[in-house]
Each structure stands twice: as structure tokens, then as C-alpha cells.
N, C-alpha and C. Protein backbone atom coordinates (compact mmCIF):
# COMPACT_ATOMS: atom_id res chain seq x y z
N UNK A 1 31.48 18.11 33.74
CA UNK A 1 32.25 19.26 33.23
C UNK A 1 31.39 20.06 32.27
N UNK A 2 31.60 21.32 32.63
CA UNK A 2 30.34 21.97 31.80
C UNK A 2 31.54 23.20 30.84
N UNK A 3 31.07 22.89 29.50
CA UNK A 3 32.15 23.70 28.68
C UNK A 3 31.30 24.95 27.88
N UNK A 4 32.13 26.19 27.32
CA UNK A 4 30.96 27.18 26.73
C UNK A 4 29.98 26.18 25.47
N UNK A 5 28.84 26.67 25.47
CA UNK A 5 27.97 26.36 24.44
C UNK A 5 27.65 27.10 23.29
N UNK A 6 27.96 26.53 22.28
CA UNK A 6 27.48 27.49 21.35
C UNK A 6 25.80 27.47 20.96
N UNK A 7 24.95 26.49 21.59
CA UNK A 7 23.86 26.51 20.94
C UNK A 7 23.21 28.45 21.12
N UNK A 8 23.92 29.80 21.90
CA UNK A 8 23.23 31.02 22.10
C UNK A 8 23.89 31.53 20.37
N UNK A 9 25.07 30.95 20.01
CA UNK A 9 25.20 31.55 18.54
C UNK A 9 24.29 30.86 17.65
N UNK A 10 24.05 29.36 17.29
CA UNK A 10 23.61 28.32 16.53
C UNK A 10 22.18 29.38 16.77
N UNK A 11 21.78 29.86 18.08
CA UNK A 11 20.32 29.63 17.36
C UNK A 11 19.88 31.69 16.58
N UNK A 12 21.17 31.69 16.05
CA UNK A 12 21.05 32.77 15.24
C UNK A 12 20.49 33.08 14.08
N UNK A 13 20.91 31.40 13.23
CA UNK A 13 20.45 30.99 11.92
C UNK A 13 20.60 29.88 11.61
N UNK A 14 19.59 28.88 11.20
CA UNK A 14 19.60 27.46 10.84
C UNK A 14 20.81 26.86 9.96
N UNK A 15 21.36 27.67 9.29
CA UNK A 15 22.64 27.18 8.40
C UNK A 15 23.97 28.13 8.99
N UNK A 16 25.09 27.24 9.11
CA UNK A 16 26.29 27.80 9.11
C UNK A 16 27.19 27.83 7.75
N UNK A 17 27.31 28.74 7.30
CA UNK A 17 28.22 28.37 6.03
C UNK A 17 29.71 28.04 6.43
N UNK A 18 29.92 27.35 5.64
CA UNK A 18 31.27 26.59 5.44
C UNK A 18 32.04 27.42 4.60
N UNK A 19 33.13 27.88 4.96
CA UNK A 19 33.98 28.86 3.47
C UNK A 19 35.00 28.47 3.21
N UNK A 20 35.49 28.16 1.96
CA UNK A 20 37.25 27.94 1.98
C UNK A 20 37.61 29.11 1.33
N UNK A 21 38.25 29.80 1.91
CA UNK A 21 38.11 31.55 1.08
C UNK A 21 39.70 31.33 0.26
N UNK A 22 39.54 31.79 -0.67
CA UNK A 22 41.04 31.98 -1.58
C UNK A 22 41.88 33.06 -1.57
N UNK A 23 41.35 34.10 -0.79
CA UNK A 23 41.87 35.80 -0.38
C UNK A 23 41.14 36.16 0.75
N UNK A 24 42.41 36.93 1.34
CA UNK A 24 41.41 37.99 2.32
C UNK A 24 40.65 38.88 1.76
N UNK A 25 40.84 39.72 0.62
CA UNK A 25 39.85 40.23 0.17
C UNK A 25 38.38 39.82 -0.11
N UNK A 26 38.48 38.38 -1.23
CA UNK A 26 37.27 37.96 -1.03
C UNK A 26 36.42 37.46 -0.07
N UNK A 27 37.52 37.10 1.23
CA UNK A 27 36.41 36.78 2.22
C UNK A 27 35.94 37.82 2.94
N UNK A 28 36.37 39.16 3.13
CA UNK A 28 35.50 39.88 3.52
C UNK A 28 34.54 39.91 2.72
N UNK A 29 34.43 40.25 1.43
CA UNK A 29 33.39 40.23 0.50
C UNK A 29 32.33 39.43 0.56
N UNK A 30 32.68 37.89 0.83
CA UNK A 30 32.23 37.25 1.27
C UNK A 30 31.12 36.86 2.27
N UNK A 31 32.12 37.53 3.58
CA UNK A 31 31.27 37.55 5.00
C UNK A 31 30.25 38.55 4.64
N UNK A 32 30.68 39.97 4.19
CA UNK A 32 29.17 40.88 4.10
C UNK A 32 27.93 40.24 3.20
N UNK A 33 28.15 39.81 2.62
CA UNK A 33 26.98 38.71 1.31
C UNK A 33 26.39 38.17 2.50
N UNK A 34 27.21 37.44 3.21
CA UNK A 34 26.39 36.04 4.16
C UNK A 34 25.45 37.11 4.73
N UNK A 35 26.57 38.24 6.03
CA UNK A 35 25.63 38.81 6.66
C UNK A 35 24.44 39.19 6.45
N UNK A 36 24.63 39.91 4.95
CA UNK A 36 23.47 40.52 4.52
C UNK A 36 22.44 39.99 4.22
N UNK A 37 22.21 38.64 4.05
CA UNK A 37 21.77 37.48 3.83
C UNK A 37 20.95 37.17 5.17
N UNK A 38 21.62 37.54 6.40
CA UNK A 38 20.70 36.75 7.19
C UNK A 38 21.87 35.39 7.60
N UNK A 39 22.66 35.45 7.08
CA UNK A 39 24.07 33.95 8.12
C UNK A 39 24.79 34.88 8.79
N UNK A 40 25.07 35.37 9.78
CA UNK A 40 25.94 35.65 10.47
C UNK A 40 27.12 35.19 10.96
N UNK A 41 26.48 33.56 11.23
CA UNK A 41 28.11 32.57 11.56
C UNK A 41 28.35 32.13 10.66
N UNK A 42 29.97 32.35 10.71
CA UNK A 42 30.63 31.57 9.27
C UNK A 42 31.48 30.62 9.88
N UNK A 43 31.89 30.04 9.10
CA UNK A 43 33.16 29.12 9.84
C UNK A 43 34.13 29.11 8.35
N UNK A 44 34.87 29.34 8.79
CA UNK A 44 36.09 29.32 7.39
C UNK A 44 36.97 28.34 8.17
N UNK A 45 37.06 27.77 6.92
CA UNK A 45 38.25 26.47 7.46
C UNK A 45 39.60 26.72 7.19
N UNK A 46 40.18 26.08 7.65
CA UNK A 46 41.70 26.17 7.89
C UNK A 46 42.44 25.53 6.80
N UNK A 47 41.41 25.40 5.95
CA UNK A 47 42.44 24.75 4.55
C UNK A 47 43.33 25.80 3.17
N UNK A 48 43.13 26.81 3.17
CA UNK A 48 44.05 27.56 2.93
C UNK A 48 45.23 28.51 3.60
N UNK A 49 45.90 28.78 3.26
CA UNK A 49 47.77 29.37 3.46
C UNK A 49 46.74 30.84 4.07
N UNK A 50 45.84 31.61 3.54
CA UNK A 50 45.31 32.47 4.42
C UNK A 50 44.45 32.83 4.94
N UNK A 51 43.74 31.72 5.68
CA UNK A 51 42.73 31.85 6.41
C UNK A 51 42.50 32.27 8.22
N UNK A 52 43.52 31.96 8.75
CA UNK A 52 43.76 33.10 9.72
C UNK A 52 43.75 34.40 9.20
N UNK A 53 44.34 34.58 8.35
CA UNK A 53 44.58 35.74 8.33
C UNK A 53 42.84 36.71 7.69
N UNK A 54 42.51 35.71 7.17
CA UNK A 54 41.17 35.91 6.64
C UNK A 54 39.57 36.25 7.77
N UNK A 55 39.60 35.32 9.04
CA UNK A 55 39.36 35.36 10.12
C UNK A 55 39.59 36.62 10.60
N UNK A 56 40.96 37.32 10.79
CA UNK A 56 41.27 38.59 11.63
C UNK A 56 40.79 39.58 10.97
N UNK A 57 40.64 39.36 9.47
CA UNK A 57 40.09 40.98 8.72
C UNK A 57 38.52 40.22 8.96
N UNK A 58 38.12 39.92 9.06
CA UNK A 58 36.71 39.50 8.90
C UNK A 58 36.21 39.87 9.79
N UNK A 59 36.75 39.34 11.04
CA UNK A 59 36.21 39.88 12.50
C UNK A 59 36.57 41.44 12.84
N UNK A 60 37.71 41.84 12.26
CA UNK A 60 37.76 43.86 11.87
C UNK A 60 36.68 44.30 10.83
N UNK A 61 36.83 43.93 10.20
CA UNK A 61 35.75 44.55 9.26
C UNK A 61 34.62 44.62 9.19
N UNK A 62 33.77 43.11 9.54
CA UNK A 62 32.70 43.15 9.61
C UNK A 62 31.94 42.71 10.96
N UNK A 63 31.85 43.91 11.47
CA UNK A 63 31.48 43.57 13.35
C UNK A 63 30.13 42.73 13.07
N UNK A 64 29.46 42.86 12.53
CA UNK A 64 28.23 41.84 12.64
C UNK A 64 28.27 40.44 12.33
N UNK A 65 29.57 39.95 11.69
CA UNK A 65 29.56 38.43 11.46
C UNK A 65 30.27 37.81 13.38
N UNK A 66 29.90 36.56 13.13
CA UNK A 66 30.43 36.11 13.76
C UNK A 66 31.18 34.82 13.71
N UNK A 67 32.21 34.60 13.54
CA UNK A 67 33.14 34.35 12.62
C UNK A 67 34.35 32.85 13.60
N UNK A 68 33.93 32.15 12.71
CA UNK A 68 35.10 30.97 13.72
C UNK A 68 35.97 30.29 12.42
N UNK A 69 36.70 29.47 13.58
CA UNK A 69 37.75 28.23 12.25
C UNK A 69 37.04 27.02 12.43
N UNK A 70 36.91 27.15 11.17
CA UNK A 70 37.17 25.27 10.93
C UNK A 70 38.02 24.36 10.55
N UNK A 71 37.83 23.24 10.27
CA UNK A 71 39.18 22.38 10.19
C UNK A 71 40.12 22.63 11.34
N UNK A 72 39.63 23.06 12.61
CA UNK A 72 40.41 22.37 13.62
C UNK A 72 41.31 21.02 13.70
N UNK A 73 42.66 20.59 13.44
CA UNK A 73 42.57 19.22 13.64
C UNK A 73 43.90 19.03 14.45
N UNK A 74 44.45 20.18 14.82
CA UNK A 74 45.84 20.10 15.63
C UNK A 74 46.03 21.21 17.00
N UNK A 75 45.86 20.67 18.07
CA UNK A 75 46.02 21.51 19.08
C UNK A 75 46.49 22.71 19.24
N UNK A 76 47.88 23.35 18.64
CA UNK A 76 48.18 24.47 18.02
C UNK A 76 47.42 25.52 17.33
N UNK A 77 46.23 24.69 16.49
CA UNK A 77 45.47 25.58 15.96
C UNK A 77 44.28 26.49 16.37
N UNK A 78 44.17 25.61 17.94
CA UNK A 78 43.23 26.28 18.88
C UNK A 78 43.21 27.87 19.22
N UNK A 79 45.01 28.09 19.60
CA UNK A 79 45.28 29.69 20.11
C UNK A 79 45.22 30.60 18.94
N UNK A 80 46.06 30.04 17.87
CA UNK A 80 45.61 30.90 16.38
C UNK A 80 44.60 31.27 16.15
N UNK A 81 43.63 30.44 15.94
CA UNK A 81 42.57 30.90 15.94
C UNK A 81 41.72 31.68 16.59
N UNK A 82 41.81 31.57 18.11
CA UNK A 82 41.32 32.66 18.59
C UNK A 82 41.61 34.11 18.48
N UNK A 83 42.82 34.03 18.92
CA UNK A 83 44.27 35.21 18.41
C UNK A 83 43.70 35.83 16.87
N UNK A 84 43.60 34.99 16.18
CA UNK A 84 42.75 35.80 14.80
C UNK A 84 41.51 36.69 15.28
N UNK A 85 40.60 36.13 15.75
CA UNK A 85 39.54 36.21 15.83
C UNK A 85 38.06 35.29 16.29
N UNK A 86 38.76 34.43 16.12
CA UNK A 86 37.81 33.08 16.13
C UNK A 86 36.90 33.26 17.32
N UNK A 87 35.37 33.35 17.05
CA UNK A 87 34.75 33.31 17.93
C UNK A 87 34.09 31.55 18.42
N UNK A 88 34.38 30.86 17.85
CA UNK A 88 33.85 29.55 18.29
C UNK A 88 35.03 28.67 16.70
N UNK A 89 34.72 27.23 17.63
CA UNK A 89 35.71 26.51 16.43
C UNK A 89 35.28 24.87 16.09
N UNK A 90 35.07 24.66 15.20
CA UNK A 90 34.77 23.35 14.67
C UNK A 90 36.20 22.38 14.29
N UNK A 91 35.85 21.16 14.96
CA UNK A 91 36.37 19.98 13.98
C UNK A 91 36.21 19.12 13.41
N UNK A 92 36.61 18.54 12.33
CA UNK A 92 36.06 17.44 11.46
C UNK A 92 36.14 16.03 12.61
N UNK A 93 37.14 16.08 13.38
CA UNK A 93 37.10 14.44 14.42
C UNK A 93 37.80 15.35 15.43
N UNK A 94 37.75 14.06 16.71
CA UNK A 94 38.08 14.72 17.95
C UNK A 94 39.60 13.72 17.95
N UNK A 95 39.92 13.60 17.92
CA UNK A 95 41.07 12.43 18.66
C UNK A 95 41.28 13.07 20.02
N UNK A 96 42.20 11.81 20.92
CA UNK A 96 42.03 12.21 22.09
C UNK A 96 42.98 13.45 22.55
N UNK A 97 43.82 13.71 21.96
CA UNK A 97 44.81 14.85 22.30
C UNK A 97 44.33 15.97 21.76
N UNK A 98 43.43 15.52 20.73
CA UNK A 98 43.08 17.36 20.25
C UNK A 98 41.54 17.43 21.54
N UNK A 99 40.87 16.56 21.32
CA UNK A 99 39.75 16.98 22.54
C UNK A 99 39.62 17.24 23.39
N UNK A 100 41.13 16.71 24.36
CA UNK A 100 41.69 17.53 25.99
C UNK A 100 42.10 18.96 25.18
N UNK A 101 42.71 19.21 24.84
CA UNK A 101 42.84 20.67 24.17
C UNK A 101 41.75 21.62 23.95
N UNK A 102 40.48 21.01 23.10
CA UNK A 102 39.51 21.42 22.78
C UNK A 102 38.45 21.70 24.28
N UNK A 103 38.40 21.14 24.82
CA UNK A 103 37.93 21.51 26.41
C UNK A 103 38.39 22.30 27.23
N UNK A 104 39.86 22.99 26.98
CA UNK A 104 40.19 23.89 27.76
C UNK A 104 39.97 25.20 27.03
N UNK A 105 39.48 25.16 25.38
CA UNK A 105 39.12 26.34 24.99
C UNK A 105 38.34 27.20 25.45
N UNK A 106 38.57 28.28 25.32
CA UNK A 106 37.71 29.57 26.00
C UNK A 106 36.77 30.53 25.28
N UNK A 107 36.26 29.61 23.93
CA UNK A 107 35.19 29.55 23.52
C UNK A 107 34.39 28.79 23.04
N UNK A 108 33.19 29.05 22.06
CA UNK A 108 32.52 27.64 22.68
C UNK A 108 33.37 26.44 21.00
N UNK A 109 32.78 25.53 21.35
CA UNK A 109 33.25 24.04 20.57
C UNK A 109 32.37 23.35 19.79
N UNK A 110 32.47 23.04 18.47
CA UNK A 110 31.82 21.49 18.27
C UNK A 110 32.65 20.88 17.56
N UNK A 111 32.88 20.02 18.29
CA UNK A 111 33.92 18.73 17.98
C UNK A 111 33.02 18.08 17.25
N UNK A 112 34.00 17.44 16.34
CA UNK A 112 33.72 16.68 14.92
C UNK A 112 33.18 14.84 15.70
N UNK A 113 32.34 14.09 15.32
CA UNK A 113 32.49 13.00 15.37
C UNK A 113 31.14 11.88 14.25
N UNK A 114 31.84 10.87 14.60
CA UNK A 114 30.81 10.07 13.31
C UNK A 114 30.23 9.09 13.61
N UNK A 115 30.21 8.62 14.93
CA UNK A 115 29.63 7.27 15.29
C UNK A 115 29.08 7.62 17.13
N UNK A 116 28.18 6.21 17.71
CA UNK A 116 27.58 6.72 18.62
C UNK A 116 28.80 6.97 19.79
N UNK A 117 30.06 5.73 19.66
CA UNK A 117 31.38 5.76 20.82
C UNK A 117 31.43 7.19 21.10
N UNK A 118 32.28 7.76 19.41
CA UNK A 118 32.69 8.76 19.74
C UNK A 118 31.73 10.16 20.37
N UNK A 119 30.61 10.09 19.88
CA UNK A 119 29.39 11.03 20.44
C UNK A 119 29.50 11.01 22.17
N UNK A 120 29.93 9.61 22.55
CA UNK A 120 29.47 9.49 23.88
C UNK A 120 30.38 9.85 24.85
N UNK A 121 32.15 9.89 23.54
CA UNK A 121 33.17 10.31 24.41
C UNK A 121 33.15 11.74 24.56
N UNK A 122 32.91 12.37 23.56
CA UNK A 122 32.56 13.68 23.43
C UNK A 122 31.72 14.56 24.34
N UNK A 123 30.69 13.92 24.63
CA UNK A 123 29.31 14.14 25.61
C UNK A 123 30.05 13.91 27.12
N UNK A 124 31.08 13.04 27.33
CA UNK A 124 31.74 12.90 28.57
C UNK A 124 32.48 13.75 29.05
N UNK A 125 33.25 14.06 28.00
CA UNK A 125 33.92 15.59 28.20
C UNK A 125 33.40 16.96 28.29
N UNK A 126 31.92 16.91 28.34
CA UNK A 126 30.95 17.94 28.57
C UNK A 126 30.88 18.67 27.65
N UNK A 127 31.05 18.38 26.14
CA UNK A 127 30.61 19.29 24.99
C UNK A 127 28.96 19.03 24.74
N UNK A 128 28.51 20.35 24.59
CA UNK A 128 26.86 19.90 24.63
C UNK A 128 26.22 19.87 23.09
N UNK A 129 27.11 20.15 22.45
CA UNK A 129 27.00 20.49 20.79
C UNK A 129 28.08 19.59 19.72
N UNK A 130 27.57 18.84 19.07
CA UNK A 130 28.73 18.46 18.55
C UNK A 130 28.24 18.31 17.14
N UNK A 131 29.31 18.11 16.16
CA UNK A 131 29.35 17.88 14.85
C UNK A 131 29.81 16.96 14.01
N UNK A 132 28.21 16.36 13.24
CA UNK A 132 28.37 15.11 12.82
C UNK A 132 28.93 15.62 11.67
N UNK A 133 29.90 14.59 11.12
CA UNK A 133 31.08 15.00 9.89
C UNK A 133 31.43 13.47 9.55
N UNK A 134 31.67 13.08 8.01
CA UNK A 134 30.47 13.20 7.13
C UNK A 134 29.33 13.27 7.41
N UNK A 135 27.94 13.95 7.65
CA UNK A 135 27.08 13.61 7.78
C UNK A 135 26.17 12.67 6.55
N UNK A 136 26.24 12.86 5.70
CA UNK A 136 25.80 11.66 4.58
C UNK A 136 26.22 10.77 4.43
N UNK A 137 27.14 11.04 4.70
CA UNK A 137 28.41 9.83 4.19
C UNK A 137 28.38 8.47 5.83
N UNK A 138 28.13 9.07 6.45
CA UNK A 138 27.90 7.90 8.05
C UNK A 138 26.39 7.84 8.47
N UNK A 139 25.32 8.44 7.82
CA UNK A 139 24.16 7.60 8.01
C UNK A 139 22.97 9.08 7.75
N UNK A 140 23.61 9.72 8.02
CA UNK A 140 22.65 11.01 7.92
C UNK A 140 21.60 11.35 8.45
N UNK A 141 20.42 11.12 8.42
CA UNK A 141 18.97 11.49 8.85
C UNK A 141 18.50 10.19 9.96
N UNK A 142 18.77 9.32 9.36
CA UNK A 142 18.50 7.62 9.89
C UNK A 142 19.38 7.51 10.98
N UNK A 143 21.12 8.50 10.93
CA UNK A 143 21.84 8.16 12.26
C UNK A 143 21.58 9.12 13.43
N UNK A 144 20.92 9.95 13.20
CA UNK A 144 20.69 11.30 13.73
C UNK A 144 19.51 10.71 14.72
N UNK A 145 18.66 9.88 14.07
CA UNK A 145 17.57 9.80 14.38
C UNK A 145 17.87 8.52 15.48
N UNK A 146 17.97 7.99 14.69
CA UNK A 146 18.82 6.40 16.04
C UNK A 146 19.97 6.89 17.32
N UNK A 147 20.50 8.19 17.27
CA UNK A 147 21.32 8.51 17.84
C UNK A 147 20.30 9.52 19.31
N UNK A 148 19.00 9.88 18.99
CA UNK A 148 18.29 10.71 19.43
C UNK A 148 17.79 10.12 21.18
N UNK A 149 17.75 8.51 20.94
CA UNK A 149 17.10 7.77 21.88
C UNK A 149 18.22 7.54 22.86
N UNK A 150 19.29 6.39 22.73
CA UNK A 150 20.61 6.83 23.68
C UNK A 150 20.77 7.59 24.27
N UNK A 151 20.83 8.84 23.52
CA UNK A 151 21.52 9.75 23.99
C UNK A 151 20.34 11.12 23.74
N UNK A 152 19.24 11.44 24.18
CA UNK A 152 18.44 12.12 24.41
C UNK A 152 19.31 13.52 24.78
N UNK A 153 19.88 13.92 25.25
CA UNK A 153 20.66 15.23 25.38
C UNK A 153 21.30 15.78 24.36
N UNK A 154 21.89 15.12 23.58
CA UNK A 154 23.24 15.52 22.99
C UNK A 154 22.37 16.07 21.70
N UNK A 155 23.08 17.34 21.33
CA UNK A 155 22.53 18.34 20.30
C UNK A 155 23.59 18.22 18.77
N UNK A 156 23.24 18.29 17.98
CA UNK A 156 24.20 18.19 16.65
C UNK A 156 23.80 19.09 15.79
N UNK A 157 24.88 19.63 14.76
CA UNK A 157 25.33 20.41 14.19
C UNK A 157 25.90 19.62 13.02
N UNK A 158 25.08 19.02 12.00
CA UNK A 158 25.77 18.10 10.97
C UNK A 158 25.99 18.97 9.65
N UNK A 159 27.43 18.54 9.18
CA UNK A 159 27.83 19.28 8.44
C UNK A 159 28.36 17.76 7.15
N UNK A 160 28.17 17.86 5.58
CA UNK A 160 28.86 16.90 4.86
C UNK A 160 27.50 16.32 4.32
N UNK A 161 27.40 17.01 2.74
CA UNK A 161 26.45 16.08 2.05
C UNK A 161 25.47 17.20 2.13
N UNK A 162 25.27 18.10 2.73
CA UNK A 162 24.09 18.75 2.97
C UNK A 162 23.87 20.00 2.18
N UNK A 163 22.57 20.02 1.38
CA UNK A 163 22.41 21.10 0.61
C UNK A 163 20.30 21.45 0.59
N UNK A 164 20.25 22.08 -0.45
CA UNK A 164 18.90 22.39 -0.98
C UNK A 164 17.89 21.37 -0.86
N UNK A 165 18.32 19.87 -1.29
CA UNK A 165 17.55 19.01 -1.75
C UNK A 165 17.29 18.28 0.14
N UNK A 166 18.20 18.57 0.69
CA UNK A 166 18.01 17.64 1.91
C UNK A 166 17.66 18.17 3.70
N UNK A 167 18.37 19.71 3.27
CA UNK A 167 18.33 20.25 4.97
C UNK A 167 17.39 20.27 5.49
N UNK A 168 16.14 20.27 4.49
CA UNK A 168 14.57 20.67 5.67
C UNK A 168 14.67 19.09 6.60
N UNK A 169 15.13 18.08 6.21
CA UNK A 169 14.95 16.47 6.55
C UNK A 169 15.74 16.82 7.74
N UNK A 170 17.02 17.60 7.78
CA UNK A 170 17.75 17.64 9.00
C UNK A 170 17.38 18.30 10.27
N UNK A 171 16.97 19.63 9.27
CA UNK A 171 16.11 20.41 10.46
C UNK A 171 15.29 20.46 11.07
N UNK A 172 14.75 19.81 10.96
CA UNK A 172 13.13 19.01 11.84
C UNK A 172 13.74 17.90 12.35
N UNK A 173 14.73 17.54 12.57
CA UNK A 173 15.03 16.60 13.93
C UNK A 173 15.09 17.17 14.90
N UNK A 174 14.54 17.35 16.20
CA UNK A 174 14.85 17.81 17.45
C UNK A 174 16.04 18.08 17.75
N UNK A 175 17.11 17.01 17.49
CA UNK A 175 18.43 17.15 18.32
C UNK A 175 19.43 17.86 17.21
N UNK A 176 18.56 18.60 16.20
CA UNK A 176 19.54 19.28 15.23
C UNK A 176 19.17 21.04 15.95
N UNK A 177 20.54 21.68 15.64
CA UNK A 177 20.39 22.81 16.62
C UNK A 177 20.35 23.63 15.38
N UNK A 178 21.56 23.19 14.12
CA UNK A 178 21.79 24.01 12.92
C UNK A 178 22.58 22.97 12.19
N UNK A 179 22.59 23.24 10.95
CA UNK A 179 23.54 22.45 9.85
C UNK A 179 25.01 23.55 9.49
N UNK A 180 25.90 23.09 9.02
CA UNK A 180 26.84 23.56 8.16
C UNK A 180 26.86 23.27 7.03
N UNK A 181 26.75 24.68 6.24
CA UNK A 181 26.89 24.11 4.82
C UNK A 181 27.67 24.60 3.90
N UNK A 182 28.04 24.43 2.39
CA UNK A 182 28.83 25.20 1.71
C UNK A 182 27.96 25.56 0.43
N UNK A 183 26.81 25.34 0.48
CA UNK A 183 26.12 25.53 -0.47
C UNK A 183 25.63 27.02 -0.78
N UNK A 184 25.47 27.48 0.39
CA UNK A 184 25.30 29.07 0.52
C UNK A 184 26.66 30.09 0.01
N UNK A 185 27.24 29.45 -0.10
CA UNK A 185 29.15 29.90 -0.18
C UNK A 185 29.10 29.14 -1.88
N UNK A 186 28.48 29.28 -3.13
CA UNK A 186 29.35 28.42 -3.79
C UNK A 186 30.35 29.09 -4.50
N UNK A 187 31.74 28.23 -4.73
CA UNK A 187 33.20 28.44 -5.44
C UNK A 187 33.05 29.12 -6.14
N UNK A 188 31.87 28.87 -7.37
CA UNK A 188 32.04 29.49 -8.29
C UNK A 188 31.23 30.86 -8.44
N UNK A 189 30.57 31.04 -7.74
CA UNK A 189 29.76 32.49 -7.35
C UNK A 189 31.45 33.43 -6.82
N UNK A 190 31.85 32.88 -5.55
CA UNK A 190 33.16 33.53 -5.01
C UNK A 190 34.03 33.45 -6.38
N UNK A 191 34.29 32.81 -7.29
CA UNK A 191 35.35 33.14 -8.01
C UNK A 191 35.28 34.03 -8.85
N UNK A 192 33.52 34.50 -9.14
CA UNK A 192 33.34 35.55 -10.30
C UNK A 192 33.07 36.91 -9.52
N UNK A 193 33.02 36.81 -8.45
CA UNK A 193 32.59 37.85 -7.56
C UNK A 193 31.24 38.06 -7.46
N UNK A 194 30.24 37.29 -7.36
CA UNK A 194 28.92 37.12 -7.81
C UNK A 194 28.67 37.16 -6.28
N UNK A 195 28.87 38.31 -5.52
CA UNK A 195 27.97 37.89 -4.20
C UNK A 195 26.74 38.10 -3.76
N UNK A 196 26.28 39.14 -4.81
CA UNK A 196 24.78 38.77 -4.94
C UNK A 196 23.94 37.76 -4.64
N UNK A 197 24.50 36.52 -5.35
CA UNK A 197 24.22 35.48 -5.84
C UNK A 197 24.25 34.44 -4.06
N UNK A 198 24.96 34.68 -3.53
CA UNK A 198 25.47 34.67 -2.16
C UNK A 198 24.38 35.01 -0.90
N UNK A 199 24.14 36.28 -1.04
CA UNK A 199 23.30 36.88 -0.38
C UNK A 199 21.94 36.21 -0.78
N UNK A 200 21.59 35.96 -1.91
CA UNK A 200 20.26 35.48 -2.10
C UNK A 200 20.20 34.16 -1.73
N UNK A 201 21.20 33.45 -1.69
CA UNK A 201 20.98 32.12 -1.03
C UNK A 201 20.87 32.00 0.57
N UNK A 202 21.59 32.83 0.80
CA UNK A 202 21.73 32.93 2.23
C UNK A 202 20.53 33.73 3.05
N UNK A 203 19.39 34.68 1.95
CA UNK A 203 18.50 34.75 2.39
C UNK A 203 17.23 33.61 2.79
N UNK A 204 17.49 32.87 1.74
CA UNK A 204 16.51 31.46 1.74
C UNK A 204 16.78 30.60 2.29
N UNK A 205 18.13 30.26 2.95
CA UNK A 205 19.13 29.37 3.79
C UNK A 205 18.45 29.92 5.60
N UNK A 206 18.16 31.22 5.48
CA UNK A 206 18.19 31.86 7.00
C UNK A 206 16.47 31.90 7.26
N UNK A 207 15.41 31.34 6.26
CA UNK A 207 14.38 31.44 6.64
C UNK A 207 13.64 29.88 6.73
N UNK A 208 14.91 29.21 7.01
CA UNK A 208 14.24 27.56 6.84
C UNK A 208 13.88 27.47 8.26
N UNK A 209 12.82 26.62 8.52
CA UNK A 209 12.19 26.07 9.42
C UNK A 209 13.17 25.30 10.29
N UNK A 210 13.04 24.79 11.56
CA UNK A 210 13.99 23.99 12.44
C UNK A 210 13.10 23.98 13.55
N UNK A 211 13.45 22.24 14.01
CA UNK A 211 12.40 22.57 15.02
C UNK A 211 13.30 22.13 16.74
N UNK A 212 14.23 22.53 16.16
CA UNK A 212 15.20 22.94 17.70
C UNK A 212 14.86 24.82 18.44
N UNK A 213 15.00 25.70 17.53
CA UNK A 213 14.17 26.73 17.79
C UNK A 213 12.89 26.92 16.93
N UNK A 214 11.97 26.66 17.52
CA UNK A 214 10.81 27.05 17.15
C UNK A 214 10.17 28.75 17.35
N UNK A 215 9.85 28.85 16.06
CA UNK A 215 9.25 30.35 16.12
C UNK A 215 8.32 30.86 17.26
């Protein structure tokens, strides 16, 4: 079964930011910082009361982002999200009722998983991208790397734990396509309106090395 891929967005920019936006206002504000920055994909998660709604002005406003949900974790949340805007959609885990769901989406996917089972159930269902979640927290660099031989195909997108001090380690794994992060997004930059501060990270976030696309 062959499902859409996101690795033609992933290989836009080595980091995906992670957003939990607190307004629609600020997340447009937001998304233009990233863009301008050099992140184009965002993924805003589904953990605030308005983040659909945050998604639909994002994808109006700013035609150059490209813009998905995260925190996928309930089948329902699949059509919303698109219906917003959602151009691709992440989850923290697959369970089996959200992952038949997640396969009939009609854009592309990376399902959440943390161990080699679930990688392999995932990979069965023909997702070619998936996302390790915790990534620090379930083995990180060392599981990535042990996970590479098995399963020689399967591409990841690890998101959890990951910042300044560690991504170059991620990105020079072969089977890393891009990371997710929230470090490029921080709270407290968004709470003062500091998106400056935003943009400059996200310039130095978009010129890291990876050796899934090579220059």
C-alpha cells in the first residue's frame, strides 16, 4: 500500500517547528517569523481551544507556509484538520483505529511511534515517513541508529528532546529526513511578541546540515 509522502515537503527544511499557539493572531505572527526564517512547515498542535482555527488563518494569510496539525490522536481530528487547512498531519502514537484512519488520509502522514513493533506496523501500512515521539526519552540517536539495519527503508522525522545542543547528531543519520522542534518557536519569545527573535533562530535552524538531502 503506497500512501502520500511527505518526504517532497520534509525536504524543504531540516527542522519542523512545533507550535502551541495561544491566539490566532499570534500564530499568524508567528508563521511569518518561521517563514521568513527559512521554516516553512509548521505543525501546530492540537493542544489548544484555537488551533484549528489558527491553521485556517495561517493557511489564508500566509500562502508561503505550509502548515499541518499536530497532536493528531483521534480519528475525528483527521477531517478538521484538513477542512482548516492542514496540509500534512502528525501524531504522537498510532493506535490501531487511529492508523486505519490515518491511511485513508488524503494527505501526506507521519504517524507517531516509539519502538521497533510499532515502526514495523506502521511501515506495513505503507507510511514511508514516520515519527519518532519521545525521541530522547526512547533511545534517541542510539535507537535511530539500531533501527537503521532492520529496517533499512523506513525514514524518520524525530520529534521530543531535540534542540541546539543535539540536532546536528540527528541529522547526519541517513534515515533522518527532518526533526521537529519547538525550540525555534520559544513560549517566551511568542509571549512578548519577540518574533524577531524567531526568525533568527529559524534562520540558523534552516541552514543545518542533513545528510538525507545532501547539498
Amino acid at each position: 500500500m503506497s500512501l502520500p509522502d511527505p518526504s517532497f515537503l520534509l525536504a524543504r527544511a531540516p527542522v519542523v517547528p512545533v507550535v502551541t499557539v495561544p491566539s490566532v493572531a499570534a500564530a499568524v505572527k508567528l508563521a511569518r517569523a518561521l517563514v521568513d526564517g527559512g521554516l516553512p512547515l509548521i505543525e501546530v498542535t492540537l493542544r489548544t481551544p484555537v488551533a484549528l482555527e489558527a491553521i485556517a488563518a495561517i493557511a489564508q494569510e500566509v500562502p508561503d507556509a505550509i502548515v499541518g496539525a499536530g497532536t493528531v490522536t483521534r480519528p475525528d481530528l483527521i477531517q478538521k484538520s484538513i477542512d482548516a487547512g492542514s496540509r500534512f498531519l502528525v501524531s504522537p502514537g498510532c493506535p490501531p483505529g487511529l492508523m486505519e484512519a490515518l491511511a485513508e488520509a488524503p494527505v501526506p502522514v507521519m504517524p507517531g511511534c516509539a519502538t521497533a513493533t510499532e515502526a514495523m506496523a506502521l511501515a506495513a501500512m505503507g507510511f514511508p515517513v514516520l515519527k519518532l515521539f519521545p525521541a530522547e526519552a526512547v533511545g534517541g540517536v542510539a535507537l535511530l541508529k539500531s533501527l537503521a539495519g532492520p529496517l533499512p527503508d523506513l525514514r524518520f522525522c524525530p520529534t521530543g528532546g531535540i534542540g541546539p545542543d543535539n540536532v546536528g547528531t540527528y541529522l547526519a543519520l541517513p534515515n533522518i529526513v527532518a526533526v521537529g522542534g519547538s525550540w525555534v518557536a520559544p513560549n517566551d519569545a511568542i509571549s512578548v511578541g519577540d518574533f524577531a527573535k524567531v526568525t533568527a533562530l529559524a534562520k540558523a535552524a534552516s541552514k543545518l546540515p542533513r545528510a538525507a538531502f545532501p547539498a
